[in-house]
Protein backbone atom coordinates (compact mmCIF):
# COMPACT_ATOMS: atom_id res chain seq x y z
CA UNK A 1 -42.89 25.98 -107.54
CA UNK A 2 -42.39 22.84 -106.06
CA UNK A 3 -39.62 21.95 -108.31
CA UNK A 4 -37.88 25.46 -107.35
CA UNK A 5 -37.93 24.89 -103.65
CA UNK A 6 -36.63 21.07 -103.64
CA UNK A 7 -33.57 22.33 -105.86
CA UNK A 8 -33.49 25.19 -103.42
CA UNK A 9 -33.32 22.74 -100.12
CA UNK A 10 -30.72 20.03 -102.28
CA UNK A 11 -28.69 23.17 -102.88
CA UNK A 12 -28.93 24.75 -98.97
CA UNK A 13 -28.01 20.84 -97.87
CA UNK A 14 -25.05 20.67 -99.93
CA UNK A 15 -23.65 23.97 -98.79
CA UNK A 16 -24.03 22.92 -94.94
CA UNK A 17 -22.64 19.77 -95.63
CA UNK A 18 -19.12 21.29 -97.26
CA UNK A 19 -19.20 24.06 -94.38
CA UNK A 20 -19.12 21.00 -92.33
CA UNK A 21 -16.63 19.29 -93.99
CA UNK A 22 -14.45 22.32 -94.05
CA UNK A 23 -14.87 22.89 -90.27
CA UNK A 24 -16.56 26.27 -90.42
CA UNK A 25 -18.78 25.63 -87.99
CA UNK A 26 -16.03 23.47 -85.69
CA UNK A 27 -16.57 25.60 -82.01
CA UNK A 28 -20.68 24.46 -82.21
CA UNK A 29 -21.00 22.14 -80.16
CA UNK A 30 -24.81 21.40 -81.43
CA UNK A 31 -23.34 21.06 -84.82
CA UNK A 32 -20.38 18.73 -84.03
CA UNK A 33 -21.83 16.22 -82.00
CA UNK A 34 -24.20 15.69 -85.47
CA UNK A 35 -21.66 15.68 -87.60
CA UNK A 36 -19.67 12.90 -85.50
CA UNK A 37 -22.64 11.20 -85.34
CA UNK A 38 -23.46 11.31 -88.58
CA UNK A 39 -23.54 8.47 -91.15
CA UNK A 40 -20.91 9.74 -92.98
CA UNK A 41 -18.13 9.63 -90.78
CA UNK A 42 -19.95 6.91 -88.73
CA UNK A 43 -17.85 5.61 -85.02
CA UNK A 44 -15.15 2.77 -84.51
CA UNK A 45 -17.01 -0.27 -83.13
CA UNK A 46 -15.52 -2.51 -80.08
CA UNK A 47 -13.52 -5.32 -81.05
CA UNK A 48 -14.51 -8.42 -80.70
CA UNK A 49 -11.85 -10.35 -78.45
CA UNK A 50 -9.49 -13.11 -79.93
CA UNK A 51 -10.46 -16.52 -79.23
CA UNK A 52 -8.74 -19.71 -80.76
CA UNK A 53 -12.10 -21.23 -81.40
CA UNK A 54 -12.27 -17.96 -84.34
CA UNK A 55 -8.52 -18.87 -85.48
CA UNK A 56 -8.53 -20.31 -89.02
CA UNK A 57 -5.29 -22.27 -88.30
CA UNK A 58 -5.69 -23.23 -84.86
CA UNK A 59 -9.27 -25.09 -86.72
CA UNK A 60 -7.46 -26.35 -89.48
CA UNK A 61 -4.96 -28.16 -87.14
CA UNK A 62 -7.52 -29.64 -84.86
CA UNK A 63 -9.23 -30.72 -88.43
CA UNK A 64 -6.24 -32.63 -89.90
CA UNK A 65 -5.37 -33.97 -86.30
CA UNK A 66 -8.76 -35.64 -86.17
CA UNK A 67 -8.50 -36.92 -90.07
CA UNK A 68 -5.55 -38.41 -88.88
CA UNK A 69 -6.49 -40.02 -85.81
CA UNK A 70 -9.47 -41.47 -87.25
CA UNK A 71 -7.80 -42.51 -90.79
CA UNK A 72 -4.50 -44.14 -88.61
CA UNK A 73 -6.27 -45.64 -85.62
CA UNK A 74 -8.46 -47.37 -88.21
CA UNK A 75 -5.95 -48.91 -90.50
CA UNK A 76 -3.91 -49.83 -87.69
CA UNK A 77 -6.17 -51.51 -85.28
CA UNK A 78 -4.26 -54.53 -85.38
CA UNK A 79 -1.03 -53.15 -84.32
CA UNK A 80 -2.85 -50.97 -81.17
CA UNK A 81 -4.49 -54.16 -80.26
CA UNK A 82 -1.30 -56.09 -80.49
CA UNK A 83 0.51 -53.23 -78.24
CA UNK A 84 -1.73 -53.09 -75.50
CA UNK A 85 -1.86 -56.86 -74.89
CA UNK A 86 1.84 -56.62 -74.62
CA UNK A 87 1.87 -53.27 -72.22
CA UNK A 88 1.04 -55.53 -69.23
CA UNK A 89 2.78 -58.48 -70.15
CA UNK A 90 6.17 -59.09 -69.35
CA UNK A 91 8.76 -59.58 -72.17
CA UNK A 92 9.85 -62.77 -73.45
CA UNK A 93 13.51 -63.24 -73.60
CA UNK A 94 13.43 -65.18 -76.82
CA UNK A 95 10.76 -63.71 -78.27
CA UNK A 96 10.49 -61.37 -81.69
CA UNK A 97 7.68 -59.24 -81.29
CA UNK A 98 10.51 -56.09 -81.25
CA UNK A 99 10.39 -56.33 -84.71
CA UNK A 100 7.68 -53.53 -85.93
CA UNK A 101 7.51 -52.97 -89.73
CA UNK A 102 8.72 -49.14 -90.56
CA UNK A 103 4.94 -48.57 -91.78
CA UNK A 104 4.10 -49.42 -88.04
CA UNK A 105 6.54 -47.36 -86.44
CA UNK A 106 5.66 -44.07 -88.84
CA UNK A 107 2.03 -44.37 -87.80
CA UNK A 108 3.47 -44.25 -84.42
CA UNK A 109 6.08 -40.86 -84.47
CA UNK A 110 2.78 -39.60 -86.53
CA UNK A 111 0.53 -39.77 -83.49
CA UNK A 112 3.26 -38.67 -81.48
CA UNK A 113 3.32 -35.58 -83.84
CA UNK A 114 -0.13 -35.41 -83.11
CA UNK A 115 0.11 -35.34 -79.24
CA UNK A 116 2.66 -32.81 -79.21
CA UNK A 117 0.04 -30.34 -81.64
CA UNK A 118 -2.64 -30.88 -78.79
CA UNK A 119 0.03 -30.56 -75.84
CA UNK A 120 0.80 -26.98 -77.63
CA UNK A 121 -2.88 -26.05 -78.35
CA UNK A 122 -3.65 -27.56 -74.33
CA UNK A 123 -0.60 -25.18 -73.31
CA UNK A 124 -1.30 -22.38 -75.20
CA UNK A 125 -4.85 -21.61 -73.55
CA UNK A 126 -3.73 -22.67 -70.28
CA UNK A 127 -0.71 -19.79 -69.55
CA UNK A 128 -3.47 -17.53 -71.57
CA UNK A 129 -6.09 -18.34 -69.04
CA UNK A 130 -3.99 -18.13 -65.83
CA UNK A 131 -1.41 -15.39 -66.45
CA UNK A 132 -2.73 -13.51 -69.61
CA UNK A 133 0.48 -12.39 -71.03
CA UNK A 134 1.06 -10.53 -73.74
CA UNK A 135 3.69 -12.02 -76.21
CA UNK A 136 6.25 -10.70 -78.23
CA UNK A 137 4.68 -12.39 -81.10
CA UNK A 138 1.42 -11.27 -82.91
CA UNK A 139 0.02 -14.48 -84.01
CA UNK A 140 -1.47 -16.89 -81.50
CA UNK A 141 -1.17 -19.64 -84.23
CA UNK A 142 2.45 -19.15 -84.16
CA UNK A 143 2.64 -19.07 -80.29
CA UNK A 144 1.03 -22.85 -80.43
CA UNK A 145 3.40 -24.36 -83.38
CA UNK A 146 6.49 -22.86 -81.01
CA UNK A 147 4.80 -24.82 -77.92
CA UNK A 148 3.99 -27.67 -79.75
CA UNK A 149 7.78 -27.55 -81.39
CA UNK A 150 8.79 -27.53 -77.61
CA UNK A 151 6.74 -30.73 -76.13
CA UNK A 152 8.16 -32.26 -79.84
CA UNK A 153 11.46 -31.80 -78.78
CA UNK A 154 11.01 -33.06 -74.86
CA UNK A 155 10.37 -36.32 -76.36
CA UNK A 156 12.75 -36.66 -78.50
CA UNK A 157 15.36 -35.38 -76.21
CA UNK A 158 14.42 -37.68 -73.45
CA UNK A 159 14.53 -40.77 -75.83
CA UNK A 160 17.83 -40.27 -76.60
CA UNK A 161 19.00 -39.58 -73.60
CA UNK A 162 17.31 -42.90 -72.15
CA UNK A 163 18.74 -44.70 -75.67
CA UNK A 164 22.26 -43.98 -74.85
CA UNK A 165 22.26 -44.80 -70.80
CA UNK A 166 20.11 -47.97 -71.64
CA UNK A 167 22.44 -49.40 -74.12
CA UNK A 168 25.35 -48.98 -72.02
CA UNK A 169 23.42 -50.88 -69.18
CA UNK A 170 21.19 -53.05 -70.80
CA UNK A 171 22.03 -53.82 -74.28
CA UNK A 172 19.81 -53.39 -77.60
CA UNK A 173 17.02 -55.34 -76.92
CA UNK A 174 16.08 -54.46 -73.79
CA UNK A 175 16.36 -50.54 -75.30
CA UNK A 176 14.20 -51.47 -77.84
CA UNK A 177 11.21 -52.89 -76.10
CA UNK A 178 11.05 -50.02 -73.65
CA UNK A 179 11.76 -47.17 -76.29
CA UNK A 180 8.47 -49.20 -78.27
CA UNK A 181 6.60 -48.98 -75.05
CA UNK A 182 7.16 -45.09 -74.42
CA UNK A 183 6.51 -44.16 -78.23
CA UNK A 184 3.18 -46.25 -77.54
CA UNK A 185 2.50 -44.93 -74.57
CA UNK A 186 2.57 -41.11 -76.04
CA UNK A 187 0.77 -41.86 -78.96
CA UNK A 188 -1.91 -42.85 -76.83
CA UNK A 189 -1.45 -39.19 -75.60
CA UNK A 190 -2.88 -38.52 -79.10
CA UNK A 191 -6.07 -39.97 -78.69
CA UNK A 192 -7.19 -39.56 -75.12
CA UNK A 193 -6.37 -35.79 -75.53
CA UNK A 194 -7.90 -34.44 -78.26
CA UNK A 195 -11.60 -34.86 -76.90
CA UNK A 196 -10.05 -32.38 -74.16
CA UNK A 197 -8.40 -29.95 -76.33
CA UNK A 198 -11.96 -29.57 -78.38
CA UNK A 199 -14.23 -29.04 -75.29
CA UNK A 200 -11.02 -26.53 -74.25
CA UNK A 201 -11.46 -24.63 -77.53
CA UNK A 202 -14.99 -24.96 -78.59
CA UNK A 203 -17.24 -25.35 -75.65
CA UNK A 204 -15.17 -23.31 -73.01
CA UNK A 205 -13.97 -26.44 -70.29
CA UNK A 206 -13.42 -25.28 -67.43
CA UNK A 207 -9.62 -24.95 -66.58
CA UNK A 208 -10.10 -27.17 -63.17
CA UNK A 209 -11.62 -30.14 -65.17
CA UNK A 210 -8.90 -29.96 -68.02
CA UNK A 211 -6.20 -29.89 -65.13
CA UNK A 212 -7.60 -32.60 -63.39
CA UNK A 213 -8.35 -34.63 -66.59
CA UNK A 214 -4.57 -34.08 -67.56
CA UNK A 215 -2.96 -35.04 -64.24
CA UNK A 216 -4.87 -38.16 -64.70
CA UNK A 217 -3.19 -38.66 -67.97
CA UNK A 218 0.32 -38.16 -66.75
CA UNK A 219 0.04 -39.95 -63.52
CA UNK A 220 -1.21 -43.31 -65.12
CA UNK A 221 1.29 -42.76 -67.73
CA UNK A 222 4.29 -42.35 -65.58
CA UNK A 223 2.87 -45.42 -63.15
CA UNK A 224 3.03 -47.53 -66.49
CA UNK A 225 6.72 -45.88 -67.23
CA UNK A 226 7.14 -47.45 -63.99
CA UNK A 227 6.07 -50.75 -64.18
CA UNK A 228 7.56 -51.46 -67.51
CA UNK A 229 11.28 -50.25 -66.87
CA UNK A 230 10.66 -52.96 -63.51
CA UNK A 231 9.60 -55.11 -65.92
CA UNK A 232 12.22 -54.75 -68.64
CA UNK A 233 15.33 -53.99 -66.58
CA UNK A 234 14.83 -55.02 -63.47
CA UNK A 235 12.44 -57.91 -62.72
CA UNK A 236 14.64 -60.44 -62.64
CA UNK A 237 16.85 -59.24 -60.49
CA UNK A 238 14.99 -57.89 -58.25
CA UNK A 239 16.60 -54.41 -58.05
CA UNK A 240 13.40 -52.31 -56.79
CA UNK A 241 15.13 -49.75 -55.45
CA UNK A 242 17.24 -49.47 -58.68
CA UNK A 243 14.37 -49.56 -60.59
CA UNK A 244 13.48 -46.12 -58.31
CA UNK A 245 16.52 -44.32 -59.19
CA UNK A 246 16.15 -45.05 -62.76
CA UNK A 247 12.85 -43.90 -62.58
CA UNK A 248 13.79 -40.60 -60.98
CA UNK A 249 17.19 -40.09 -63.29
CA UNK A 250 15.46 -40.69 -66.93
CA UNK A 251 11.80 -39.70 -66.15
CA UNK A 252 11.27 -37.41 -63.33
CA UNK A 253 14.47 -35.12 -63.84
CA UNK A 254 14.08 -34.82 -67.71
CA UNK A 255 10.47 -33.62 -67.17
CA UNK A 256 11.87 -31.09 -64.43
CA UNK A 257 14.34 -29.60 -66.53
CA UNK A 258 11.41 -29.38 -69.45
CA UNK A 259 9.43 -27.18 -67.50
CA UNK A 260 11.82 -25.01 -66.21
CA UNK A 261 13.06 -24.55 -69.95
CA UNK A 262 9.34 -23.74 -70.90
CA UNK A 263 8.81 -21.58 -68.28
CA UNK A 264 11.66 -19.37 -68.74
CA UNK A 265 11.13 -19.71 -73.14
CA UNK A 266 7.85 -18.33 -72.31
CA UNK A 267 9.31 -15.70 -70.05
CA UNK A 268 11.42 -14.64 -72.93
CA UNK A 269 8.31 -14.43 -75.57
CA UNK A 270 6.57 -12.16 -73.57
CA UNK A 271 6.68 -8.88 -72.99
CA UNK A 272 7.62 -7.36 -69.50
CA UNK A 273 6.12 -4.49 -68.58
């Protein structure tokens, strides 16, 4: 009896079920609010929001960027040492220390590499934060290697550019020395910017702090620009106010020009509504 009345209920539950699936009873209200609520059909949950602290790449830069820092900055502590005793001294005219093994100078365009990764990740979050735009491209990761790309370029660019006006005024060796100075100088970037970028992406640094962090950067950075172009090209001479007009031609207006050719990039990526 038992037996006949469980086989009878299984039997009465599959029949509701397939009038349910088949949308007989579709204008009862009671009867549609269970079936969308139902495990069967079951509801879309929220999404979670992006972040780039959940982006596989984004991790898996800032993992080989540290492997790298830590791994170059500790096989070449002699040559950082030897730099930065020479950053506030002023050149000898006879002297050879412009002579940098090719090992040297690799380690040194690497961390520049490096710099230009954080500058993109440091970017990246920072026009997400302030203007939340949405891009024409899906993938943040690829959003940051196109920044990054950018800030890769600047540097290059504006090396060049000083190359070719210093060797017409200057000569080689003078070129030299300062284009070892600013490659120094950036790859330091590397280093003092990549604690930033982590609190930035992992513990949620406040956009004021990173902003006033980074102006600190560039303003000591362009003071030392400064004081080594006096010293290089113009200490002897005395030409301060030459000095100021080289600063402004081959420093200042490169890195106007750079963010007015980010700016409108980034205009261009995203979408305009």
């Amino acid at each position: 009896m038992n037996q006949a009345s469980d086989n009878a209920a299984d039997s009465l539950g599959y029949s509701l079920q397939t009038y349910l699936n088949q949308g007989y009873f579709s204008k009862d209200s009671l009867l549609c609010t269970t079936q969308a609520h139902s495990s069967s059909f079951g509801m879309p949950g929220t999404q979670v929001p992006y972040s780039l602290r959940s982006d596989n790449t984004i991790s898996v830069i800032l993992l080989v960027c540290f492997c790298l820092i830590v791994f170059l900055g500790t096989h070449s502590y002699g040559l950082f040492t030897r730099q930065l005793k020479m950053l506030f001294r002023a050149p000898r005219e006879n002297s050879d220390s412009v002579r940098e093994t090719s090992g040297e100078m690799n380690v040194m365009m690497t961390f520049v590499i490096i710099c230009s990764l954080l500058l993109g990740i440091s970017a990246n979050l920072f026009i997400t934060e302030v203007f939340n735009p949405h891009f024409l491209i899906g993938t943040n990761a690829i959003i940051v290697l196109i920044l990054s790309a950018l800030f890769l370029f600047y540097f290059f660019g504006k090396w060049g550019f000083q190359i070719m006006i210093n060797l017409v005024f200057f000569g080689g060796k003078k070129n030299i020395l300062y284009l070892k100075d600013q490659v120094f100088m950036t790859a330091c970037w590397s280093i003092l910017l990549y604690p930033m970028v982590m609190l930035l992406v992992y513990f949620d640094l406040s956009i004021k702090s990173v902003a006033i962090y980074f102006s600190f950067i560039v303003i000591f950075h362009e003071i030392m620009t400064f004081y080594k172009s006096w010293l290089i090209f113009f200490r002897q001479k005395k030409l301060f106010l030459q000095n100021i007009l080289y600063f402004c031609a081959l420093e200042i207006t490169p890195l106007l020009i750079f963010v007015g050719a980010m700016v409108m990039i980034i205009n261009m990526l995203k979408i305009n509504f």
